[in-house]
Protein backbone atom coordinates (compact mmCIF):
# COMPACT_ATOMS: atom_id res chain seq x y z
CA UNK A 1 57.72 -0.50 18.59
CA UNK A 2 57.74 -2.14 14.98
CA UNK A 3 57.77 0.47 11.93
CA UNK A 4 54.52 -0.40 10.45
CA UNK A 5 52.47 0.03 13.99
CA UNK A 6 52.35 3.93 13.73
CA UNK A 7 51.29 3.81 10.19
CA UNK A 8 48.49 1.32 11.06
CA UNK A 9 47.29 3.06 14.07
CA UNK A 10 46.80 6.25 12.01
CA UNK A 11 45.25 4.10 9.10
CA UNK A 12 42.98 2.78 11.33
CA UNK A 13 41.78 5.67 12.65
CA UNK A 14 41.38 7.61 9.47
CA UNK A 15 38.86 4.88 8.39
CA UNK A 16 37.04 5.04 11.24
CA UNK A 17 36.96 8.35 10.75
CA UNK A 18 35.66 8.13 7.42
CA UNK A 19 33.27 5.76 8.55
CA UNK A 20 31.60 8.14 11.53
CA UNK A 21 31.44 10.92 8.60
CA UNK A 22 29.71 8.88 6.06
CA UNK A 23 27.81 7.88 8.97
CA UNK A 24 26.66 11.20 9.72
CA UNK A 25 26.38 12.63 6.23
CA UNK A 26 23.79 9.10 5.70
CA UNK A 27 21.93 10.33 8.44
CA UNK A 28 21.90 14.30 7.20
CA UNK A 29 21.06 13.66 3.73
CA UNK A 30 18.37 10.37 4.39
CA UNK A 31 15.31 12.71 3.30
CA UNK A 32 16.99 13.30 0.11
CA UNK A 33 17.99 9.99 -0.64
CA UNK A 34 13.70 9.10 -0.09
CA UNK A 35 13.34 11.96 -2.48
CA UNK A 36 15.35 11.10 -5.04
CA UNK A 37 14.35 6.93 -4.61
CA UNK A 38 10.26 8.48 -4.92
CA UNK A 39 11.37 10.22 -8.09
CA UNK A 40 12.68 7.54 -9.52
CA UNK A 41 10.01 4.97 -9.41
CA UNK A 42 7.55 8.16 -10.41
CA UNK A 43 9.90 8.72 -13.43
CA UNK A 44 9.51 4.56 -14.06
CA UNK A 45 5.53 4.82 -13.67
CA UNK A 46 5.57 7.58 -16.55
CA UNK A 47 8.35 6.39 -18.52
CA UNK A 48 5.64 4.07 -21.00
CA UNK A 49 3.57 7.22 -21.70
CA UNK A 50 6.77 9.82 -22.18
CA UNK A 51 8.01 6.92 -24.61
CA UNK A 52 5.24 6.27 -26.84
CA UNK A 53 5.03 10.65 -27.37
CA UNK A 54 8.71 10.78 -28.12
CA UNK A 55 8.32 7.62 -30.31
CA UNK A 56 5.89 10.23 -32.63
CA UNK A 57 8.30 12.98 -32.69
CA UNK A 58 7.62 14.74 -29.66
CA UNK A 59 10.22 16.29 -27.90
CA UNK A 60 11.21 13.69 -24.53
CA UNK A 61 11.29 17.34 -22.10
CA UNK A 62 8.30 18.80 -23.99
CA UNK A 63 6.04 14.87 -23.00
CA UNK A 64 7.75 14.54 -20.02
CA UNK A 65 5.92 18.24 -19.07
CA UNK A 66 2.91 17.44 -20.67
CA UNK A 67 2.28 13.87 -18.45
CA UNK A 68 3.39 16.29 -15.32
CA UNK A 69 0.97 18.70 -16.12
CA UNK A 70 -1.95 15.95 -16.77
CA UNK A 71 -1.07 14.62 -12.90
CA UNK A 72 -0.82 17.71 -11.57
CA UNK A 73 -3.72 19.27 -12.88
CA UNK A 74 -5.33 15.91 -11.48
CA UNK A 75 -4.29 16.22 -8.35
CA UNK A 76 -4.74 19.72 -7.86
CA UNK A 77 -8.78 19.04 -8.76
CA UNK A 78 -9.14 15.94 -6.52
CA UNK A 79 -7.75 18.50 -3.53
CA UNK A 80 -9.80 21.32 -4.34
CA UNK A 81 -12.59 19.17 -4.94
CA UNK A 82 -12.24 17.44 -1.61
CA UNK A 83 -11.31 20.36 -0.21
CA UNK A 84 -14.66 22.24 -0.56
CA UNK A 85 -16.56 18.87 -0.03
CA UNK A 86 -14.90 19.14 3.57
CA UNK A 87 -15.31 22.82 4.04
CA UNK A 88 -19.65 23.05 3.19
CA UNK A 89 -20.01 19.46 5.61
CA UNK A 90 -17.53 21.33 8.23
CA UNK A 91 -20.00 24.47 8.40
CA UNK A 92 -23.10 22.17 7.80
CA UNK A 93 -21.74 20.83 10.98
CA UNK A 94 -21.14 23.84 12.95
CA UNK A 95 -24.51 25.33 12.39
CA UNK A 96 -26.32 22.27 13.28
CA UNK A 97 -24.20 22.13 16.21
CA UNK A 98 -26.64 23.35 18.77
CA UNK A 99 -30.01 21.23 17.36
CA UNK A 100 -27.33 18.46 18.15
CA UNK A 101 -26.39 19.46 21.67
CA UNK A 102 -30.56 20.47 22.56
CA UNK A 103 -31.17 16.57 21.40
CA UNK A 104 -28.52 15.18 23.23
CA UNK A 105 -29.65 17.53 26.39
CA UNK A 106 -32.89 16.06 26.80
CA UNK A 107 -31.96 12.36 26.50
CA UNK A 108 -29.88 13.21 29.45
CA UNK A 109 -32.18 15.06 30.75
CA UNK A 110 -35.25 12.51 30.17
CA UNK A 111 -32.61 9.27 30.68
CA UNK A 112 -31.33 10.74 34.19
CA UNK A 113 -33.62 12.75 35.29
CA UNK A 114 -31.82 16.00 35.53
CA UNK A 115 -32.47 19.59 34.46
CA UNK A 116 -29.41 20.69 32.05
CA UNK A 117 -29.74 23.76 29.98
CA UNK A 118 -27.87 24.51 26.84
CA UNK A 119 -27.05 27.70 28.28
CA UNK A 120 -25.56 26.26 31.35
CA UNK A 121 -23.39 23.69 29.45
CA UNK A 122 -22.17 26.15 26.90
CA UNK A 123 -20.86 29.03 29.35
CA UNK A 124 -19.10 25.97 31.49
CA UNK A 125 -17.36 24.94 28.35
CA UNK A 126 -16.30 28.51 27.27
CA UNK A 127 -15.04 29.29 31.41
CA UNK A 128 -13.30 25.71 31.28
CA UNK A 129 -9.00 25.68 31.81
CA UNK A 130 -9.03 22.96 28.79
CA UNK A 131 -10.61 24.79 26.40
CA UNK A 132 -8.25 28.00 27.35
CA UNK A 133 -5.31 25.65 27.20
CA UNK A 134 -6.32 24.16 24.02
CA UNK A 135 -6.61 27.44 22.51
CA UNK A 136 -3.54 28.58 23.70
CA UNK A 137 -1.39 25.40 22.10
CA UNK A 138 -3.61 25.76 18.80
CA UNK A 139 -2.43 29.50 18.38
CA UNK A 140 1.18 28.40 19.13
CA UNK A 141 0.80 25.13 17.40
CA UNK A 142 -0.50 27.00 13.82
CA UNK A 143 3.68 28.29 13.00
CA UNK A 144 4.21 24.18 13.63
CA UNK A 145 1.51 23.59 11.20
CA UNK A 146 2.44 25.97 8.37
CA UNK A 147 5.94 24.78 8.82
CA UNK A 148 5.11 21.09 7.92
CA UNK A 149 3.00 22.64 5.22
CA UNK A 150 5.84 24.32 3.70
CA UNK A 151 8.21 21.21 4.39
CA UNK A 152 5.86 19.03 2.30
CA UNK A 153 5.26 21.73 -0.31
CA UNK A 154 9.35 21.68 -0.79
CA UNK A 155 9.95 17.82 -0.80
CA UNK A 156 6.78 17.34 -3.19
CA UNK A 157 8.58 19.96 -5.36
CA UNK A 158 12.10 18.12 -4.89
CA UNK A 159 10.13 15.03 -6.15
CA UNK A 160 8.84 16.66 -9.24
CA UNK A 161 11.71 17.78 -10.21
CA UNK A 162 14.05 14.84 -10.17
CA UNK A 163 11.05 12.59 -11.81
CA UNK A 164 11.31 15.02 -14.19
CA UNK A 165 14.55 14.88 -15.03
CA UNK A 166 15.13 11.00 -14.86
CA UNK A 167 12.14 10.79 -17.27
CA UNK A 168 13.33 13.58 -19.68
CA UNK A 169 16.88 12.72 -19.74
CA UNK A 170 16.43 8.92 -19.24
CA UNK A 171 18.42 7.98 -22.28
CA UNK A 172 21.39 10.24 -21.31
CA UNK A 173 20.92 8.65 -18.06
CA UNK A 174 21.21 5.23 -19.45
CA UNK A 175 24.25 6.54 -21.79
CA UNK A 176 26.14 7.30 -18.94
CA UNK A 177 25.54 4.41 -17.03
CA UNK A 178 26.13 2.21 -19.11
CA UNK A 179 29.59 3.78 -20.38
CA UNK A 180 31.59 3.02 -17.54
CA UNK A 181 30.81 -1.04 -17.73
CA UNK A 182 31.42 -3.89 -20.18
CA UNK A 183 29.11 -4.53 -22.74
CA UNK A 184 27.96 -7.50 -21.08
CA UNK A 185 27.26 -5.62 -17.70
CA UNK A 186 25.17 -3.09 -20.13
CA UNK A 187 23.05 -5.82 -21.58
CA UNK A 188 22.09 -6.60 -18.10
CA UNK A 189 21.55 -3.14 -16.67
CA UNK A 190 19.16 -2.46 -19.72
CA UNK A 191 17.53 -5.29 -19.09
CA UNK A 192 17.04 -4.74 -15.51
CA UNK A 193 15.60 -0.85 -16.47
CA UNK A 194 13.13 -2.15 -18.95
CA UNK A 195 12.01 -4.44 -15.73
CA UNK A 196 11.74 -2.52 -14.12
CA UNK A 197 9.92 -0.01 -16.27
CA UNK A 198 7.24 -2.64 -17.21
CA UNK A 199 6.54 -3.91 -13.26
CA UNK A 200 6.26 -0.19 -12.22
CA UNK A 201 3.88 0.63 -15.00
CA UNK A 202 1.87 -2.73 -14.29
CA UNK A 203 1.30 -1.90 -11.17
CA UNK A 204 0.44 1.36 -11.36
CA UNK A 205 -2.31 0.63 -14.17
CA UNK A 206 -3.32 -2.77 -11.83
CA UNK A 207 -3.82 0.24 -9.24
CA UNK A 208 -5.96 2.13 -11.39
CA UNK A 209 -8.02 -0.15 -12.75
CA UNK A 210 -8.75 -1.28 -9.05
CA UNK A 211 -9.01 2.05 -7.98
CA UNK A 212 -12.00 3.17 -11.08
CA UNK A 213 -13.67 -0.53 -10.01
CA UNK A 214 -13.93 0.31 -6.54
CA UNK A 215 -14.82 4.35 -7.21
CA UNK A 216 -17.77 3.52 -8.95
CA UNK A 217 -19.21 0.88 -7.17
CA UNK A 218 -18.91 3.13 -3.90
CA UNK A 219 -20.57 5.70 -6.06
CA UNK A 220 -23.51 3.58 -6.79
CA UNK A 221 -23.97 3.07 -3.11
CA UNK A 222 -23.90 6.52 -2.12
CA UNK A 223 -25.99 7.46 -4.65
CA UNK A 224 -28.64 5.02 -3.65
CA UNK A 225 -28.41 6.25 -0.05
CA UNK A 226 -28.52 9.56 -1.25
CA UNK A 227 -25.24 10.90 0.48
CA UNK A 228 -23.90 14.14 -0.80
CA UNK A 229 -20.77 14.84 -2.89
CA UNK A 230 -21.31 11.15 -4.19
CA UNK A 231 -18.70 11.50 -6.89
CA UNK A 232 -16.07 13.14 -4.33
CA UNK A 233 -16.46 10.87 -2.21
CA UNK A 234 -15.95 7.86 -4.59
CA UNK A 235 -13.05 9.34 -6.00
CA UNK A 236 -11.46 9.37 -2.42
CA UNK A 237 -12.52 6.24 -1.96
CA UNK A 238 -10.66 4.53 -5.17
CA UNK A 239 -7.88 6.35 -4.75
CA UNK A 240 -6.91 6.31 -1.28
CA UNK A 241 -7.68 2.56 -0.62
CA UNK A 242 -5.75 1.24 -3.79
CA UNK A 243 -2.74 3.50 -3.13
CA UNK A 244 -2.03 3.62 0.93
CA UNK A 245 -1.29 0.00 1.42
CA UNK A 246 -2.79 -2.17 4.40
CA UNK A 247 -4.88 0.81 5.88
CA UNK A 248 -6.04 3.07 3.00
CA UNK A 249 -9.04 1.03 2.89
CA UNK A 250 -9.72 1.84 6.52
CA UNK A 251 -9.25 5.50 6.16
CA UNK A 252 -10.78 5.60 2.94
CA UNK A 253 -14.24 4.30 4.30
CA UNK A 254 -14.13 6.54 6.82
CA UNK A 255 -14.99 9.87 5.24
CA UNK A 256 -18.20 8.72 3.52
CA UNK A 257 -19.61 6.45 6.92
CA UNK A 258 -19.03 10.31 8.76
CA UNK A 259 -20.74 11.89 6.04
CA UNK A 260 -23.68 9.54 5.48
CA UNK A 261 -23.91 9.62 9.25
CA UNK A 262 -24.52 13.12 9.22
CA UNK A 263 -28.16 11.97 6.87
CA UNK A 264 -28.72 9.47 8.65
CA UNK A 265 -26.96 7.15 11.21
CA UNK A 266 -28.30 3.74 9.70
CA UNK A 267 -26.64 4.87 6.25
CA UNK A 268 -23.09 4.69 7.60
CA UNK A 269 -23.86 0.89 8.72
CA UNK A 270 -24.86 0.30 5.18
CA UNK A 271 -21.01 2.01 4.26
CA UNK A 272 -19.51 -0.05 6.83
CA UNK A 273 -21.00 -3.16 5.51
CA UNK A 274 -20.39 -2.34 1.70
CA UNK A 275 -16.71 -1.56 2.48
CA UNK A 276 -15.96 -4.62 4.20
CA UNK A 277 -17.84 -7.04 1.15
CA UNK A 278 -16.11 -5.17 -1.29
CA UNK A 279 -12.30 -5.50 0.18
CA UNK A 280 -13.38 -9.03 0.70
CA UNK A 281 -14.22 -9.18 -3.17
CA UNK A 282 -11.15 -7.39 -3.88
CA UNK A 283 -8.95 -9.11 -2.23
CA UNK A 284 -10.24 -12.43 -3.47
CA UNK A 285 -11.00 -11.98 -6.69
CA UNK A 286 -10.30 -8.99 -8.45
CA UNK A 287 -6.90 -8.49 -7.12
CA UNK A 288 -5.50 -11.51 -7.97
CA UNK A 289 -6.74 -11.62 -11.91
CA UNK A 290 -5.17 -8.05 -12.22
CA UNK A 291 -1.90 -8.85 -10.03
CA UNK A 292 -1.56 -11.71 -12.22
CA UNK A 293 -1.67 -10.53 -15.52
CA UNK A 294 0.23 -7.08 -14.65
CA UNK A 295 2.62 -7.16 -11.96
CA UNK A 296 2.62 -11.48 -11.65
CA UNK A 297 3.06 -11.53 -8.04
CA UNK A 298 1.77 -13.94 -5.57
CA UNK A 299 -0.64 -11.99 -3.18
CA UNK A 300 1.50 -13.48 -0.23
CA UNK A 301 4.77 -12.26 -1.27
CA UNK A 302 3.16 -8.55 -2.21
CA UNK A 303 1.94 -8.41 1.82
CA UNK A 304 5.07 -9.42 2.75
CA UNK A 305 7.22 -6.87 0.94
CA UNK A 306 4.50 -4.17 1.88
CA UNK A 307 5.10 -5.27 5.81
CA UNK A 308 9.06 -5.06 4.68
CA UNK A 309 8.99 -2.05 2.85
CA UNK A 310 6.48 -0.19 5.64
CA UNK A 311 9.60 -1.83 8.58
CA UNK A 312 12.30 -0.34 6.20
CA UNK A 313 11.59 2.62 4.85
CA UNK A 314 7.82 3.83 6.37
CA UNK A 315 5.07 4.95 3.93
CA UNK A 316 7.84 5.45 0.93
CA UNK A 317 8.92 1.39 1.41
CA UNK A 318 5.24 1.25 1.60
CA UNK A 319 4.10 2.15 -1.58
CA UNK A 320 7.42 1.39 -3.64
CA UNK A 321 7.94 -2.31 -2.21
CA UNK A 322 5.71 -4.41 -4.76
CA UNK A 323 6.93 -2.82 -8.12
CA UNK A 324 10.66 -3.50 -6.69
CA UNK A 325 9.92 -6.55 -5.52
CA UNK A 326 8.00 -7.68 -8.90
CA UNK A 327 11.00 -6.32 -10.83
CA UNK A 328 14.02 -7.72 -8.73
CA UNK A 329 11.79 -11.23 -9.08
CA UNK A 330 11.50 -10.58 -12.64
CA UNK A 331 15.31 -9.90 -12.94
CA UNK A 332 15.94 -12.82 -10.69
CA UNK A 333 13.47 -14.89 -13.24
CA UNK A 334 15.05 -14.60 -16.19
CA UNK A 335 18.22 -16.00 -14.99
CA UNK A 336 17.58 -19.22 -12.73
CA UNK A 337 16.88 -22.24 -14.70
CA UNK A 338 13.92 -24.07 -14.29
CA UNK A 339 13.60 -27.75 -15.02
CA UNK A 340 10.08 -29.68 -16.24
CA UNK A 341 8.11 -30.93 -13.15
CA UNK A 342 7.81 -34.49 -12.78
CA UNK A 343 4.40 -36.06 -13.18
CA UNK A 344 3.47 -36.96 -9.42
CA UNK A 345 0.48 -36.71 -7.85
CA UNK A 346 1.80 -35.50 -5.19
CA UNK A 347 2.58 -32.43 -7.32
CA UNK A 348 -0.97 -31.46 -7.94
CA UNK A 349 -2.10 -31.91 -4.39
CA UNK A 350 -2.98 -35.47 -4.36
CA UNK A 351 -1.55 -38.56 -2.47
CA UNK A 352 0.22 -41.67 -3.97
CA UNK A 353 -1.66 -44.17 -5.76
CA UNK A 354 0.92 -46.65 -4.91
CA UNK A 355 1.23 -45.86 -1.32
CA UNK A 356 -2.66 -45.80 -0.93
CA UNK A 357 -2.10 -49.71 -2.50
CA UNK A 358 0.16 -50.84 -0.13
CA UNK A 359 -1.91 -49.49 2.62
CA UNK A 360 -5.39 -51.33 1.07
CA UNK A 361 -2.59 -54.54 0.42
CA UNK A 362 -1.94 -54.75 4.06
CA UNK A 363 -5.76 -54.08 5.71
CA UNK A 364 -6.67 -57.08 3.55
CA UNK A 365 -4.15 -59.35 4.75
CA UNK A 366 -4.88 -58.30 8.29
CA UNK A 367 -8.81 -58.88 7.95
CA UNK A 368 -7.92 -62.26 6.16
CA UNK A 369 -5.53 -63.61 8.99
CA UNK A 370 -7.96 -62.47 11.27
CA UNK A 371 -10.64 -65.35 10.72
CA UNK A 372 -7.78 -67.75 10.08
CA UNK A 373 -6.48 -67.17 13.65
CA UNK A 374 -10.02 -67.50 15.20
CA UNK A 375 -10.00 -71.02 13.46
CA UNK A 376 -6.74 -72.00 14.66
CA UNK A 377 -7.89 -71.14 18.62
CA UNK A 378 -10.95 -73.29 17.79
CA UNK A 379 -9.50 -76.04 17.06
CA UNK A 380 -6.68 -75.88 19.53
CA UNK A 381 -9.03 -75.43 22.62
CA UNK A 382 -10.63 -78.51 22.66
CA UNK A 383 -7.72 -80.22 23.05
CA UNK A 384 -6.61 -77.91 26.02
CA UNK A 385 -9.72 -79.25 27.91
């Protein structure tokens, strides 16, 4: 056996050792690594507004608090909002129950000719096995429940808190970065942040301008229809549909068709309707203007990295693929050379002036020859007879 076999053998299996323990400690630590990724786009999106306060004096942990607090408070309004919006329709619901179940009762009873009672149907419900099973797996189902509750409550918290400290300490960050490269590597890793600061920003406000557009023309609507909780409901609306890619518009018409169903059942057509004309409009015409002068992404290329980022990394790739897509083509932009376009037709759309000449060149000689050939047969056949 050569010398240097035994020493490889063990090499090789200490790497793949270290390889099947990174492997592992990827796997174990992949939430956190989402976590961290979430805060640091969040810390990007408030980075503009935490500048301009430090820029007056103001203490970068002192703004960084104060734009937290803004959000939060926010966010903690929309919920509670919603949140009792839900609750009064839930019991509106539950006490109208029965006048529900006596109406649909006697259009089965009229329709098939039976005699139902709502007596009869109620006490088979409460004796059925499903409804005792369901029960059962609801009561051991709520400790499931309040544990996902809890989960979320944590990572939302984990969130917060590294946002808050990439956006408070982002010029220490950036210090320390960019002390362990060349000064030319630091040029370019500064330039990339400030990118990337800009396209997350962008988007953000391209989301919010979308989402106060589309809030208050789904508040005029329901207004006109005279739905309740108009103003909830449009706030759901704009926010939901502009920030859950591909299907927040979906679920965000959902909640106000249910509710103007509940007044009256020809209403949530009228949603239905309205919600699929205004994503058309959206998508057509307001999107693009706002893309444009924001993020400056072709709407193609912003599906596509949404499908990517949804195949990647789930709702988080989601949600974060068009600002890093916007900034990594930004990056890309600024150092690929472009050259003037020619001036071709074919450029702009258009076919070849020359080739369509050479085309109309060779029609005319055909349709000349054409009689020429008819004369020369002429003259030729008499002699044939």
């Amino acid at each position: 056996m050569p010398r240097w076999l035994p020493r490889a053998m063990v090499l090789a299996l200490t790497l793949y050792a270290c390889l099947q323990l990174g492997s592992w400690a990827f796997h174990q630590l992949i939430g956190l690594l989402m976590n961290i990724l979430i805060a640091f786009f969040l810390a990007l999106a408030i980075e503009p507004a935490v500048g301009r306060m430090a820029a007056r004096g103001m203490r970068r942990g002192l703004a960084t608090f104060l734009v937290f607090f803004g959000v939060l408070a926010a966010g903690i309004g929309f919920v509670v909002l919603l949140g009792s919006m839900l609750a009064d329709q839930i019991v509106t619901m539950v006490e109208d129950f029965p006048k529900y179940l006596d109406s649909v009762i006697s259009w089965i009873n009229q329709t098939f000719h039976t005699e139902l009672s709502r007596v009869e149907v109620q006490d088979s419900l409460l004796r059925s096995d499903w409804l005792r099973k369901y029960v059962q797996n609801s009561a051991s189902g709520v400790l499931d429940v309040s544990a996902t509750v809890l989960g979320g409550l944590f990572k939302l918290l984990t969130i917060f808190l590294f946002s808050f400290y990439f956006a408070a300490d982002g010029p220490r960050l950036r210090r320390g970065l960019c002390s362990v490269l060349p000064p030319a590597k630091q040029t370019e890793v500064l330039r990339a942040w400030e990118i990337a600061v800009d396209k997350t920003g962008g988007y953000l406000y391209s989301r919010g301008l979308m989402a106060l557009v589309s809030g208050f023309s789904h508040y005029v609507l329901l207004e006109i229809l005279g739905v309740p909780y108009a103003p909830a409901l449009a706030v759901w609306v704009g926010l939901v549909s502009q920030f859950i890619p591909t299907i927040g518009t979906y679920l965000a018409g959902a909640l106000p068709m249910l509710i103007a169903f509940t007044v009256n059942p020809w209403y949530a057509v009228w949603v239905l309707g309205f919600v699929v004309i205004y994503q058309q409009f959206e998508n057509y015409v307001l999107q693009p203007k706002l893309t444009a002068r924001t993020v400056d992404i072709h709407p193609a290329v912003a599906f596509g990295s949404v499908i990517a980022g949804t195949a990647l990394l789930g709702a988080v790739g989601a949600l974060i693929a068009i600002p890093a897509v916007a900034t990594l083509q930004a990056f890309l932009g600024a150092y690929v050379r472009r050259y003037d376009v020619t001036d071709d037709p074919r450029v702009q759309g258009h076919h070849k002036r020359g080739a369509g000449g050479v085309l109309q060149r060779i029609r005319a000689r055909v349709v000349r020859a054409a009689p020429d050939e008819a004369a020369a047969e002429s003259s030729v056949a008499p002699g044939r007879n």
